[in-house]
N, C-alpha and C. Protein backbone atom coordinates (compact mmCIF):
# COMPACT_ATOMS: atom_id res chain seq x y z
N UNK A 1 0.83 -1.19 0.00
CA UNK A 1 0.00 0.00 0.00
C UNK A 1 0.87 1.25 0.00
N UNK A 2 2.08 0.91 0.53
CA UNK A 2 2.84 2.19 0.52
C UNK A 2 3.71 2.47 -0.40
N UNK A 3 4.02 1.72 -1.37
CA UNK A 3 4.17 1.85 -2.41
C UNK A 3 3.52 2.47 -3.59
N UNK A 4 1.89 1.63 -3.81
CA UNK A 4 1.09 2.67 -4.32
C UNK A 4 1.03 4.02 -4.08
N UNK A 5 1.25 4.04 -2.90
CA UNK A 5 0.59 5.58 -2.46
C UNK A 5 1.95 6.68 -2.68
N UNK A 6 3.36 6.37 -2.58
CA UNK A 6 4.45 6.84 -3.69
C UNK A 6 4.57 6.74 -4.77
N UNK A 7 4.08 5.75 -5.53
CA UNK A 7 3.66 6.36 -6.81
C UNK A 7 2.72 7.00 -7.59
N UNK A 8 1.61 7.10 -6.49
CA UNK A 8 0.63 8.46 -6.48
C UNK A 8 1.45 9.52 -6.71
N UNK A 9 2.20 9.92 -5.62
CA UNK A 9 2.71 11.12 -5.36
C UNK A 9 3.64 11.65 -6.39
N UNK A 10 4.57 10.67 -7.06
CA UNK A 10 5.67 11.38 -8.50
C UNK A 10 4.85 11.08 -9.21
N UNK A 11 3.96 10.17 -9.43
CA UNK A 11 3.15 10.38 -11.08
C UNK A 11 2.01 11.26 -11.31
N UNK A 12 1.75 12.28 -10.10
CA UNK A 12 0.51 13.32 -9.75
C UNK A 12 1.05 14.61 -10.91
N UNK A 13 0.36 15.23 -11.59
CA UNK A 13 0.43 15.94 -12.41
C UNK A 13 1.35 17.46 -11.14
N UNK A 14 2.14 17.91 -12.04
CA UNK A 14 2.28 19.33 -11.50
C UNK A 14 1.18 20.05 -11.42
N UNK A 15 1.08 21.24 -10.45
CA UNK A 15 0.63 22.22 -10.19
C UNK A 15 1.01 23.91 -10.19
N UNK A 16 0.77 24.27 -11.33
CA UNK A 16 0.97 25.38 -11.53
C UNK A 16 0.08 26.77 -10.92
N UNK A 17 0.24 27.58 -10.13
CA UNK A 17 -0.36 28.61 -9.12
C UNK A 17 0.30 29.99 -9.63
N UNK A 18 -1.22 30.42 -10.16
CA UNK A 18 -0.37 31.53 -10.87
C UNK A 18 -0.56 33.09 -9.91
N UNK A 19 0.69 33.80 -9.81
CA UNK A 19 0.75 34.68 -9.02
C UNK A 19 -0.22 35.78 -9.14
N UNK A 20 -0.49 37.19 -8.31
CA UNK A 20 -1.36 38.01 -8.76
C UNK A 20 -0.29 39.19 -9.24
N UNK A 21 -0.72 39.82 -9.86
CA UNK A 21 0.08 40.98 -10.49
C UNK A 21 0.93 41.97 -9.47
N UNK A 22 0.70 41.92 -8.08
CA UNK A 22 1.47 42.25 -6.81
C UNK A 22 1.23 41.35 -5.87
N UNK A 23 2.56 41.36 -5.41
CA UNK A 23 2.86 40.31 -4.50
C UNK A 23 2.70 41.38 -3.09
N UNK A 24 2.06 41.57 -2.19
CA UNK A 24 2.32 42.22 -0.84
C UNK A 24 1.62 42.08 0.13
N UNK A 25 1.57 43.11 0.67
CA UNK A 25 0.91 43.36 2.19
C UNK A 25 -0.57 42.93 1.83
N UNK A 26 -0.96 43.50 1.28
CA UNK A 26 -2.44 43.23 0.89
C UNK A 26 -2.76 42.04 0.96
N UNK A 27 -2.25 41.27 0.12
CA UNK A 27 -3.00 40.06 -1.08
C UNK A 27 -1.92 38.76 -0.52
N UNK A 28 -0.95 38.81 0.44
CA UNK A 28 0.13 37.78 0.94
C UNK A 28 -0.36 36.73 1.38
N UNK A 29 -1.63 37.18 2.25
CA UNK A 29 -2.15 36.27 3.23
C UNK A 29 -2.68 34.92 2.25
N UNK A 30 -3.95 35.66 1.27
CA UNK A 30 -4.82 35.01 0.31
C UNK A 30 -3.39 33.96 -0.52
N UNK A 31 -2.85 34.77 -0.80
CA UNK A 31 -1.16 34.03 -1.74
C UNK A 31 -0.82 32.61 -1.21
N UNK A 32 -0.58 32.82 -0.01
CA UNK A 32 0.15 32.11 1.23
C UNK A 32 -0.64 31.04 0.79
N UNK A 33 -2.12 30.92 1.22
CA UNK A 33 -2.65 29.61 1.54
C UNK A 33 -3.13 29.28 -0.05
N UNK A 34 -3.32 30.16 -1.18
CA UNK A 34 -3.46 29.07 -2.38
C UNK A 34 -1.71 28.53 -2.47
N UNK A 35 -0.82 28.54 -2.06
CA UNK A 35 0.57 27.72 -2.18
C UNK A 35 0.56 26.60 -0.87
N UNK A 36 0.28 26.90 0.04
CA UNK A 36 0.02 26.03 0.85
C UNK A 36 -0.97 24.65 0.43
N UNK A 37 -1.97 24.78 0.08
CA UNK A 37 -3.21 24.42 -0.55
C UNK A 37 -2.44 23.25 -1.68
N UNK A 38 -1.79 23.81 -2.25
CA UNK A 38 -1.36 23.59 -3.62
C UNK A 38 0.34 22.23 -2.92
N UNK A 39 0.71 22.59 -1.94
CA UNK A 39 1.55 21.88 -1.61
C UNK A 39 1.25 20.57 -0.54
N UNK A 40 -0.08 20.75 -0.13
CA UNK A 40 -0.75 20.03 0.46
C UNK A 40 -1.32 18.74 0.18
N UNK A 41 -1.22 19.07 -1.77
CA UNK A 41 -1.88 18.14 -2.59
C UNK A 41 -1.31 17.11 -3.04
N UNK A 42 -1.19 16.04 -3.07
CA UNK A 42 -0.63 14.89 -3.45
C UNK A 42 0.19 14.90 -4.76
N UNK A 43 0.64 16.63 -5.18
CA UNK A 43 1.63 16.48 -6.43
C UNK A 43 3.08 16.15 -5.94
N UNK A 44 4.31 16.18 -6.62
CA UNK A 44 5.39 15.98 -6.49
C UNK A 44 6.57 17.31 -7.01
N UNK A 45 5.17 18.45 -7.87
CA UNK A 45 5.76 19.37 -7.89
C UNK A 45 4.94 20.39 -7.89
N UNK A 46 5.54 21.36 -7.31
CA UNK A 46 4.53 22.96 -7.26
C UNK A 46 4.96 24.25 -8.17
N UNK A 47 4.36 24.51 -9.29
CA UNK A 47 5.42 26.15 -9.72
C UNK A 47 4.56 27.04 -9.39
N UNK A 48 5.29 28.33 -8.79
CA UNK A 48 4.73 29.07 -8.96
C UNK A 48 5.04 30.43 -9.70
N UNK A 49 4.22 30.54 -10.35
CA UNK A 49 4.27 31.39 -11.36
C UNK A 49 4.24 32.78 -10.95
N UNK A 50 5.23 33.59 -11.45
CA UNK A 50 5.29 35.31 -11.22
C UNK A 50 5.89 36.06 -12.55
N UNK A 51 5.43 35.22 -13.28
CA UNK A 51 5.17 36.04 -14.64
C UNK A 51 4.12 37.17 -14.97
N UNK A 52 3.25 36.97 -14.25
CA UNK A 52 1.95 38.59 -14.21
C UNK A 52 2.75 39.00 -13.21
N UNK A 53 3.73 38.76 -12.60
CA UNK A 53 3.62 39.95 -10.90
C UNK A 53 5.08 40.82 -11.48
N UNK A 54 4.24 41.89 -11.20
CA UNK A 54 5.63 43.07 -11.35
C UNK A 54 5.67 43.99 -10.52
N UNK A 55 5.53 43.94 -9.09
CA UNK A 55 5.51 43.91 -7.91
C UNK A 55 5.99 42.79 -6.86
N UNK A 56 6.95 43.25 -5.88
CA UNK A 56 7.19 42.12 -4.91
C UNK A 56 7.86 42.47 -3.68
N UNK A 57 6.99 42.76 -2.52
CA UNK A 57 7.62 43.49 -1.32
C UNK A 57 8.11 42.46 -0.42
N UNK A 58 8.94 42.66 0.83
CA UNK A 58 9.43 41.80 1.52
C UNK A 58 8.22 40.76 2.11
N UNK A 59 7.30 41.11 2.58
CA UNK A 59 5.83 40.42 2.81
C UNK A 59 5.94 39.42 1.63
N UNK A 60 5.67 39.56 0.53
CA UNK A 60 5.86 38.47 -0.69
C UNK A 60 6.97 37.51 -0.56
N UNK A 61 8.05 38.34 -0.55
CA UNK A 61 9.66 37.45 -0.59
C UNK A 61 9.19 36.07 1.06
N UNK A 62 8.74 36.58 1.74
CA UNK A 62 8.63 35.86 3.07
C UNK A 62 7.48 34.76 2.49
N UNK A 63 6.45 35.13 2.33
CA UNK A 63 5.26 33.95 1.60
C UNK A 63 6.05 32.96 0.74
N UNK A 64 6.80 33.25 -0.52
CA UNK A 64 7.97 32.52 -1.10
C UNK A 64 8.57 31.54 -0.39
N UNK A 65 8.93 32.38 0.87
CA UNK A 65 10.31 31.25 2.21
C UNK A 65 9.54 30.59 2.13
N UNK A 66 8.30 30.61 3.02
CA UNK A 66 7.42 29.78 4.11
C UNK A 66 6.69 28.65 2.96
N UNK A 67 6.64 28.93 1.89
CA UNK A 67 6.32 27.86 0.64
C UNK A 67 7.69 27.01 0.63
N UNK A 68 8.52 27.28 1.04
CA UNK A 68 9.81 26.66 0.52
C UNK A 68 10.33 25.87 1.74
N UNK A 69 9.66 26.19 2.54
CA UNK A 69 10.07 25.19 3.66
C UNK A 69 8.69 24.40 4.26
N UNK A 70 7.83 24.82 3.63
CA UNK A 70 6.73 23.62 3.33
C UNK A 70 6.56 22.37 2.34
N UNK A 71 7.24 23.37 1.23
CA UNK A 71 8.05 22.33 0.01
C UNK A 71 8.92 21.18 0.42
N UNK A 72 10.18 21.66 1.24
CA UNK A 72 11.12 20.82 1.67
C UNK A 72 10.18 19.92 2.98
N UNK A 73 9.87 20.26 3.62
CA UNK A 73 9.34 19.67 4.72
C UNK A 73 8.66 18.30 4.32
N UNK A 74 7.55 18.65 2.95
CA UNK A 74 6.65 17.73 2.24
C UNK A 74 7.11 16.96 1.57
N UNK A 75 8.38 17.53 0.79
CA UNK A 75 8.95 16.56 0.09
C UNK A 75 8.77 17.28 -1.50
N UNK A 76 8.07 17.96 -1.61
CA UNK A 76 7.75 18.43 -2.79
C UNK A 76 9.12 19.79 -3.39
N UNK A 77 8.77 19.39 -4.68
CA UNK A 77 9.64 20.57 -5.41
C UNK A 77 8.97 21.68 -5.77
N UNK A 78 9.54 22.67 -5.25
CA UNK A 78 8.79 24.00 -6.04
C UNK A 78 9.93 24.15 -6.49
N UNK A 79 9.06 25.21 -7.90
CA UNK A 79 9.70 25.74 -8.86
C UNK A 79 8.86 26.87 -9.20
N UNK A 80 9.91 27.95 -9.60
CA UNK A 80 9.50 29.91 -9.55
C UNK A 80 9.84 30.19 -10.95
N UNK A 81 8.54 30.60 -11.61
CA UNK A 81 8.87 31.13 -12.64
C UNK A 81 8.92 33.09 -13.07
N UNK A 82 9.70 33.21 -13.23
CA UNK A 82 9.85 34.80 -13.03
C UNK A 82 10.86 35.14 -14.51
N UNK A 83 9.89 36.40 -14.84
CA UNK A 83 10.83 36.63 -16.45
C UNK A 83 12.10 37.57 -15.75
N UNK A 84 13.31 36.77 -16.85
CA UNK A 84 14.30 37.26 -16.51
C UNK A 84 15.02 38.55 -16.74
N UNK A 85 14.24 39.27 -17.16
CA UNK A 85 15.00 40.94 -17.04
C UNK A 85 13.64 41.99 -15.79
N UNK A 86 13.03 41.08 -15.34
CA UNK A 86 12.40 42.06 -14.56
C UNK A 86 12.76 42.35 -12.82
N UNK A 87 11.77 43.31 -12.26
CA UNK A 87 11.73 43.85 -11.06
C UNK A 87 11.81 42.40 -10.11
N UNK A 88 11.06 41.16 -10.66
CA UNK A 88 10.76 40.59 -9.30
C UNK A 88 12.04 39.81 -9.51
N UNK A 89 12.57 39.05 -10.31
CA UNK A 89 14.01 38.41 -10.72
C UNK A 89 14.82 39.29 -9.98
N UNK A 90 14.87 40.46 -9.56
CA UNK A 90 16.24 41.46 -8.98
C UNK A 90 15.69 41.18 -7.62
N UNK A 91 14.63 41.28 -7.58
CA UNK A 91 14.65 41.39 -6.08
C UNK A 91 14.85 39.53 -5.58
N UNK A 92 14.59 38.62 -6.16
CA UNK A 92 14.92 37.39 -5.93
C UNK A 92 15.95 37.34 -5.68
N UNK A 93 17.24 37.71 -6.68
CA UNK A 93 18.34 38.08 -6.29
C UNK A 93 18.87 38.18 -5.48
N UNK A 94 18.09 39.85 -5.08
CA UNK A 94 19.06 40.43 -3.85
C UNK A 94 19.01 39.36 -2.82
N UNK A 95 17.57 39.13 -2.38
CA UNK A 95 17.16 38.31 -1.30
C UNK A 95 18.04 36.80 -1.28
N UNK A 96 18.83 36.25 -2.28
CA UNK A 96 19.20 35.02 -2.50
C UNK A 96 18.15 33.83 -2.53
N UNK A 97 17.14 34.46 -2.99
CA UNK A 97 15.81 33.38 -2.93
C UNK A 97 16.00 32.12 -4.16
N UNK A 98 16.41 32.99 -5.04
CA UNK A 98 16.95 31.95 -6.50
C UNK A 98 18.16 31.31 -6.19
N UNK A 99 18.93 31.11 -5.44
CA UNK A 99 19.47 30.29 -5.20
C UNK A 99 19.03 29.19 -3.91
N UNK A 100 17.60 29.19 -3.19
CA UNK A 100 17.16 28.36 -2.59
C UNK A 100 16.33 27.55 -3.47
N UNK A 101 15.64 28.11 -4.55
CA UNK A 101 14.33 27.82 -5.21
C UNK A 101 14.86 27.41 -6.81
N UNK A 102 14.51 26.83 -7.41
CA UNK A 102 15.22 26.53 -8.61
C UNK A 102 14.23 28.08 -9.71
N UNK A 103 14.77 28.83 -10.17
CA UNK A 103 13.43 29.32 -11.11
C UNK A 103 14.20 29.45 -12.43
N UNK A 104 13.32 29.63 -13.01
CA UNK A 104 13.07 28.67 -14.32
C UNK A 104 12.41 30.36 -14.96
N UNK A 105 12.37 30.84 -16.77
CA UNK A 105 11.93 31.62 -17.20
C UNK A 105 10.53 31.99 -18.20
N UNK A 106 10.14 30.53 -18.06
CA UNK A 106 8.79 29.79 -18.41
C UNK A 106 8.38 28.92 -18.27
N UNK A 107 6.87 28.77 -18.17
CA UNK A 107 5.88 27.66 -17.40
C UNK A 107 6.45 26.34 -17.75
N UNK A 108 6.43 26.08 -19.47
CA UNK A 108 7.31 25.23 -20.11
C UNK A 108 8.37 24.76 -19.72
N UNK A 109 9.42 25.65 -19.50
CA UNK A 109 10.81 25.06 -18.62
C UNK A 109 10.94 24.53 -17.67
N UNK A 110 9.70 25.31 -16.88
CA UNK A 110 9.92 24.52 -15.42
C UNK A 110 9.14 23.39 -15.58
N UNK A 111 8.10 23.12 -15.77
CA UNK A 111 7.58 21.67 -16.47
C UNK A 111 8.44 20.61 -16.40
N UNK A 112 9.54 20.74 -17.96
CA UNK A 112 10.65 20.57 -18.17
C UNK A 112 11.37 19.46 -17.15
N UNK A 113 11.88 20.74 -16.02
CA UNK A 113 12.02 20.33 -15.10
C UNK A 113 13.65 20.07 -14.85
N UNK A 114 14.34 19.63 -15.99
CA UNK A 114 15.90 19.41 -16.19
C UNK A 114 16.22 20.24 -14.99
N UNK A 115 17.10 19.79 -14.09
CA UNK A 115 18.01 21.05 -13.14
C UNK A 115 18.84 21.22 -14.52
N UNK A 116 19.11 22.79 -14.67
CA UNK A 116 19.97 23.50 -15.62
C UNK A 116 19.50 23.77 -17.11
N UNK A 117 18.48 23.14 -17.47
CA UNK A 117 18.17 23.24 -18.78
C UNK A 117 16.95 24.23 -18.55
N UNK A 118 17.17 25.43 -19.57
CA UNK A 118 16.65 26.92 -19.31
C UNK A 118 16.17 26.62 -18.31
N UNK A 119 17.43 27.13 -17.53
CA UNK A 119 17.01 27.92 -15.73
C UNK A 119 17.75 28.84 -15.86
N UNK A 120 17.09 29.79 -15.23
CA UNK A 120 17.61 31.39 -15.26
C UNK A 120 19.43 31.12 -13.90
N UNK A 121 20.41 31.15 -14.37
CA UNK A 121 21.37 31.78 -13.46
C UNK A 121 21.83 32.08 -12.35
N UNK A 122 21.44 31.38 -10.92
CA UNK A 122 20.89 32.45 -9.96
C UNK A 122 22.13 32.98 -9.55
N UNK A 123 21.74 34.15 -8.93
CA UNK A 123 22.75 35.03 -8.28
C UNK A 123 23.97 35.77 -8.95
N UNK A 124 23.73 35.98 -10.42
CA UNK A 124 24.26 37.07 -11.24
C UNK A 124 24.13 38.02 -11.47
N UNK A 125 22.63 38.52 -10.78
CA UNK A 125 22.40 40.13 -11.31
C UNK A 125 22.95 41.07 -10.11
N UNK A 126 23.52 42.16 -10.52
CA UNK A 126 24.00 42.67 -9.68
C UNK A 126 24.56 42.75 -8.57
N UNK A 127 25.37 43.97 -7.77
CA UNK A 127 25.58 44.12 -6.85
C UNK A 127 25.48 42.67 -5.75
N UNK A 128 24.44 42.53 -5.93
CA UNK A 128 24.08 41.99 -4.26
C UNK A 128 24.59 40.43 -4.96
N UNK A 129 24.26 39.96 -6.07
CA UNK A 129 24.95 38.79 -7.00
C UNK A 129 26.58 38.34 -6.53
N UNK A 130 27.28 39.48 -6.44
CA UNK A 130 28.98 39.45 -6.33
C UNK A 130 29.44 39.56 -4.97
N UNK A 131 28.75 40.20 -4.10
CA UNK A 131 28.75 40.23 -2.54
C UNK A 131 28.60 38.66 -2.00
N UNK A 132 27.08 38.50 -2.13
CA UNK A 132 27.22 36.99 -2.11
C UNK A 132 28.26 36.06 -2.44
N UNK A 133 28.67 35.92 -3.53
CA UNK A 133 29.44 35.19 -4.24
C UNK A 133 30.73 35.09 -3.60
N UNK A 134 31.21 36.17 -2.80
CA UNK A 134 32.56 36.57 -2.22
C UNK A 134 32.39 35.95 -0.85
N UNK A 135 31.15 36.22 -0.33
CA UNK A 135 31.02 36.03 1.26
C UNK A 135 31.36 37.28 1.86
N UNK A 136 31.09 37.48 3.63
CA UNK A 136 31.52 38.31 4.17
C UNK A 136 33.00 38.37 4.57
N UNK A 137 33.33 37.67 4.12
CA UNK A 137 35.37 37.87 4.42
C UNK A 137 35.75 38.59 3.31
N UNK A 138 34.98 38.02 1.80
CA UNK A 138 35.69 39.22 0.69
C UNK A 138 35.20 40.48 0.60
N UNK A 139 34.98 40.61 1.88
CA UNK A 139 34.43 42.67 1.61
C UNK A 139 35.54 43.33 1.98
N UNK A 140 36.71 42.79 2.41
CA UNK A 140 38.14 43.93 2.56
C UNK A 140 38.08 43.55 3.92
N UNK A 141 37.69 43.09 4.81
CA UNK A 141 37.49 43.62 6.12
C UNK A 141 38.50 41.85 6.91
N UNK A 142 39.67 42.83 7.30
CA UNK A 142 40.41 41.33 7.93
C UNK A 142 39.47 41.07 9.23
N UNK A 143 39.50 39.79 9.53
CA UNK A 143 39.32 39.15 11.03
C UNK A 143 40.27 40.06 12.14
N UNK A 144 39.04 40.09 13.06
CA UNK A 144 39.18 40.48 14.56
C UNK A 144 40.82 39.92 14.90
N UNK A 145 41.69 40.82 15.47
CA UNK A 145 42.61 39.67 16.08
C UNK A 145 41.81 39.00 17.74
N UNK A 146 42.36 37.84 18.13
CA UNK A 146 42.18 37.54 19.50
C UNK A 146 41.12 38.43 20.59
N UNK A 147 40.32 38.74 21.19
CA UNK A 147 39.60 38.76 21.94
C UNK A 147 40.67 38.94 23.36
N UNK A 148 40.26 40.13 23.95
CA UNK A 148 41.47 40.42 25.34
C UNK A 148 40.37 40.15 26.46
N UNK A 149 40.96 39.84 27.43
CA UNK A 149 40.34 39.55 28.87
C UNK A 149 40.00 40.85 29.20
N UNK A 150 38.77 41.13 29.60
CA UNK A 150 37.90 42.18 30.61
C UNK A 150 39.10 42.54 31.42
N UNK A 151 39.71 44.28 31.33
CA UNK A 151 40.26 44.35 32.53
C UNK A 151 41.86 44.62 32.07
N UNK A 152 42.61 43.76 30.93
CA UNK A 152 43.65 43.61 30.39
C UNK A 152 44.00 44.58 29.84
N UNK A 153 45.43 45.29 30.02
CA UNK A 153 46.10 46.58 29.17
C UNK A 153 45.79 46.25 27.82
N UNK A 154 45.66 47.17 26.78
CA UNK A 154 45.49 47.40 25.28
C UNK A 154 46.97 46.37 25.29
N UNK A 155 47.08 45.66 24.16
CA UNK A 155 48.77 45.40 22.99
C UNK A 155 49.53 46.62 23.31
N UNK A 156 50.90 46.02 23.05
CA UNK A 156 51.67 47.01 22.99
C UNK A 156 51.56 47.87 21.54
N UNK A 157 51.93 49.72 21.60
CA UNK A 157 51.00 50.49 20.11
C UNK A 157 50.18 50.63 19.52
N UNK A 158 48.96 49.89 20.74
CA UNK A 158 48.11 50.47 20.63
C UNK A 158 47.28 51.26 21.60
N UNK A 159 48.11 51.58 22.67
CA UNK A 159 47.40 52.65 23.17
C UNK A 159 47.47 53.89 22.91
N UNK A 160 46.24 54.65 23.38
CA UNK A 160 45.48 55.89 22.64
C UNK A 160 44.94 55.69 21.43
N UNK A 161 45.38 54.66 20.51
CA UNK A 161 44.50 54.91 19.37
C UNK A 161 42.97 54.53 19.61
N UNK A 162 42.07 54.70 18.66
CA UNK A 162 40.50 54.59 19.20
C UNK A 162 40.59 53.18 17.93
N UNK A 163 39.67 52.59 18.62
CA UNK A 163 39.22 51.42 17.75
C UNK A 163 38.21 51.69 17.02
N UNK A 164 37.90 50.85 15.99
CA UNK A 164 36.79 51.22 14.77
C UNK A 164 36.78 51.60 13.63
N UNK A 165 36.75 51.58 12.41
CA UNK A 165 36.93 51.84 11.57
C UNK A 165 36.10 53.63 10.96
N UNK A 166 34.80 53.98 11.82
CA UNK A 166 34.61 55.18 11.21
C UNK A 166 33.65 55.03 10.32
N UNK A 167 32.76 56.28 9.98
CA UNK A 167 31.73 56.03 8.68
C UNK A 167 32.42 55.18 7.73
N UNK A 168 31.44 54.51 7.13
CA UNK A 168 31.59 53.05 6.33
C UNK A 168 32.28 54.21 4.69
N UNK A 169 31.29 55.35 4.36
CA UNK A 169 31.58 55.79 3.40
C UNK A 169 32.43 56.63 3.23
N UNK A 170 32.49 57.50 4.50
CA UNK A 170 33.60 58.43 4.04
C UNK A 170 34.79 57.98 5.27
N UNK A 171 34.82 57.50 5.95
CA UNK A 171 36.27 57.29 7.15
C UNK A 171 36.49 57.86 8.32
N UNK A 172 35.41 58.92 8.24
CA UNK A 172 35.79 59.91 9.61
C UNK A 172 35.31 58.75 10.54
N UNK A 173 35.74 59.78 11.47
CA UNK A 173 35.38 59.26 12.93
C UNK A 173 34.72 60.25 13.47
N UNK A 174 34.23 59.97 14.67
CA UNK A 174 33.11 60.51 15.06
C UNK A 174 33.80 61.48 16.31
């Protein structure tokens, strides 16, 4: 019986959930539970579609997580479809959401399904793309030396100087 009932589950048609034209504060809640709903269901895969949405506030980006760790939890794959030169693709980005979520640049592709065959790139667009990529050690900034005991004289040459580096942009100190 438990066999049958796993091959219910990979031979269950995908489910495609198509986004609303803004993703936010408003409309998150309603969002939330048709993906929930949709992951609940005896498929083996979920996309969701954000090809109409050209809008996407942090409220959205969070509905996304909480699908994605309902996904993993269930066992199920989601997959994000988002066209690749727009607003919500950057903000996926920044957030590193495309590199949790596989997304894909049409309904078709993700279907598809291939890991790598037309899937959008993740974590190339911009700025926040190359930060990532480096980690927080490649931002210039060496490691702390050692940690001093509560109480303990400064190193030798360095007393009087002030610790800290100062506005991030321009250097002063305060």
């Amino acid at each position: 019986m438990d066999e049958q009932a796993a091959q219910l589950v990979t031979t269950a048609r995908p489910i495609v959930v198509t986004m609303p034209a803004e993703l936010d504060y408003g409309n998150a809640e309603h969002v939330g539970r048709r993906l929930s709903t949709a992951l609940r269901s005896d498929t083996a895969i979920v996309i969701a579609d954000l090809i109409p949405t050209t809008f996407c506030d942090t409220v959205g980006i969070q509905v996304l997580v909480r699908a994605r760790h309902q996904a993993s939890a269930r066992g199920v794959d989601l997959r994000i479809v988002v066209s690749p030169s727009g607003h919500v693709q950057r903000v996926l980005t920044m957030c590193g959401l495309d590199r949790l979520v596989p997304c894909y640049p049409s309904v078709s592709a993700a279907l598809a399904g291939a890991p790598g065959a037309a899937r959008l790139r993740p974590g190339l667009m911009g700025p926040a793309g190359r930060h990532r990529d480096r980690g927080r050690a490649g931002r210039g900034r060496e490691p702390a030396g050692p940690a001093r005991e509560p109480g303990a004289p400064p190193p030798p040459g360095s007393a009087g100087r002030r610790t800290g580096r100062g506005c991030p942009s321009c250097g002063r100190r305060r």
